[in-house]
C-alpha atoms as a PDB file:
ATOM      1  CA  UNK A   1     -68.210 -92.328-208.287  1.00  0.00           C
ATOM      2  CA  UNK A   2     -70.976 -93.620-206.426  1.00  0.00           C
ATOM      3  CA  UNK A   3     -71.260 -97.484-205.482  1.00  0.00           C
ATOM      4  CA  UNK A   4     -74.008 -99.856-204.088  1.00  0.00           C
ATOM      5  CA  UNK A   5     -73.418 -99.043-200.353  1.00  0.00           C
ATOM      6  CA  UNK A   6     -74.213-102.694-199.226  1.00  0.00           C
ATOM      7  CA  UNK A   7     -71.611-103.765-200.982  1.00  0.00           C
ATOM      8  CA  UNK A   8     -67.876-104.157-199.271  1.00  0.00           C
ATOM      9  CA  UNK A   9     -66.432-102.089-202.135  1.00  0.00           C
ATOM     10  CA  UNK A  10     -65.223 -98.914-200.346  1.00  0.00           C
ATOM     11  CA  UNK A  11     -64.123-100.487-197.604  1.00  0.00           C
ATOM     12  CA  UNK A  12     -61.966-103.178-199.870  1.00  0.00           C
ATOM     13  CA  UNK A  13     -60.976 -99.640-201.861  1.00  0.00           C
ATOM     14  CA  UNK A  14     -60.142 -97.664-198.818  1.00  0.00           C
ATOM     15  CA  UNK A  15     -57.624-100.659-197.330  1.00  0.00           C
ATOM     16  CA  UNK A  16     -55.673-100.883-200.691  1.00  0.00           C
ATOM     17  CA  UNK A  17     -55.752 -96.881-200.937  1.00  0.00           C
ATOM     18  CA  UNK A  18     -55.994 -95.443-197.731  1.00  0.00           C
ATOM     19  CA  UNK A  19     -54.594 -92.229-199.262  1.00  0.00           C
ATOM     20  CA  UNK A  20     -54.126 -92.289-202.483  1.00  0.00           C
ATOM     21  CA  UNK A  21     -58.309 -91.193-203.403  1.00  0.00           C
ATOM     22  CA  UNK A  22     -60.449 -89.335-201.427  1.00  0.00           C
ATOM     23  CA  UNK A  23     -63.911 -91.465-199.936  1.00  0.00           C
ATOM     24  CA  UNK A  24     -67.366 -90.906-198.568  1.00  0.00           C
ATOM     25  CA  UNK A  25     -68.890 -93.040-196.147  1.00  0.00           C
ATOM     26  CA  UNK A  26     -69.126 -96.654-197.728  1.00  0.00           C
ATOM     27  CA  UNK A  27     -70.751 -95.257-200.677  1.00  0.00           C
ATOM     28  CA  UNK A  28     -68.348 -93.446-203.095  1.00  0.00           C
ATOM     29  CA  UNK A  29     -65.004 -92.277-204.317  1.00  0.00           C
ATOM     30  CA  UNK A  30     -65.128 -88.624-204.160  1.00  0.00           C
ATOM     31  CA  UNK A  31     -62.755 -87.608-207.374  1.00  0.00           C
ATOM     32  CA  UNK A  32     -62.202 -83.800-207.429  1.00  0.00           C
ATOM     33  CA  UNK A  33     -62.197 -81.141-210.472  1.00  0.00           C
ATOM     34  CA  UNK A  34     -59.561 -79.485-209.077  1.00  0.00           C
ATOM     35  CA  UNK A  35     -56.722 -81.986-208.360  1.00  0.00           C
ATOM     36  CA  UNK A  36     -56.146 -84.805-210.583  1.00  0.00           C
ATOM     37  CA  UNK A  37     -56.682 -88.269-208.967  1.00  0.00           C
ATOM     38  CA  UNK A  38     -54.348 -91.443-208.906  1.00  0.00           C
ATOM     39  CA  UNK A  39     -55.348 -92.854-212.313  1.00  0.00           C
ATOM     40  CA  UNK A  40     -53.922 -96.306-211.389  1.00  0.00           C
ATOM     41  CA  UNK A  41     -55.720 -96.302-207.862  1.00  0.00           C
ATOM     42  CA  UNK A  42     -59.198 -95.293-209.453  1.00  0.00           C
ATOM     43  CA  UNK A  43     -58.552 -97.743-212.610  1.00  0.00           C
ATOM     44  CA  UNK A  44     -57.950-100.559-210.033  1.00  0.00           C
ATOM     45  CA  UNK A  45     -60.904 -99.491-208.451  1.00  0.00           C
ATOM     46  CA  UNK A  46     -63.011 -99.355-211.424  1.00  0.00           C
ATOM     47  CA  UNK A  47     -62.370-103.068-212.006  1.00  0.00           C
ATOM     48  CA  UNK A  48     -62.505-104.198-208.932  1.00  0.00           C
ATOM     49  CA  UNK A  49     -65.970-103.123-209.031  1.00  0.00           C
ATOM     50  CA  UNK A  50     -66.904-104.164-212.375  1.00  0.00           C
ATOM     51  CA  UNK A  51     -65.908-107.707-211.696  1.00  0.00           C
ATOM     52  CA  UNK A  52     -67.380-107.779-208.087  1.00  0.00           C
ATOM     53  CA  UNK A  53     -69.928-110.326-208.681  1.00  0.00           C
ATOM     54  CA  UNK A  54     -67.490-112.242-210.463  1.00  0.00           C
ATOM     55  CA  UNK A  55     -65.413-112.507-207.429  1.00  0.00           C
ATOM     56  CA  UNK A  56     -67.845-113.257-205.289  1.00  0.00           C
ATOM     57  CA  UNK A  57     -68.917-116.654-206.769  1.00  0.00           C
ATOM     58  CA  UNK A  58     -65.521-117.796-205.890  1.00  0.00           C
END
């Protein structure tokens, strides 16, 4: 899952799961076909992002 790399996301993902998912550079969340990934850690994730502007403004 690839992410705007100017954002803070990553990093922000990569302190709440250092290694629980699997990242490249600030960009992405590298989720592999053969292992299946923390569901709860990449839904988490998947929010945070969606509602990054959101959090933001505040």
């Amino acid at each position: 899952m690839m992410f705007i790399c100017h954002t803070n996301l990553v990093e922000e993902f990569r302190g709440l799961y250092p290694d629980a998912l699997t990242y490249e550079g600030n960009r992405a969340i590298v989720v592999s076909a053969k292992e299946e990934p923390d569901r709860l850690a990449l839904a988490h994730c998947i929010a945070l992002a969606l509602t990054y502007k959101l959090r933001r403004k505040r």
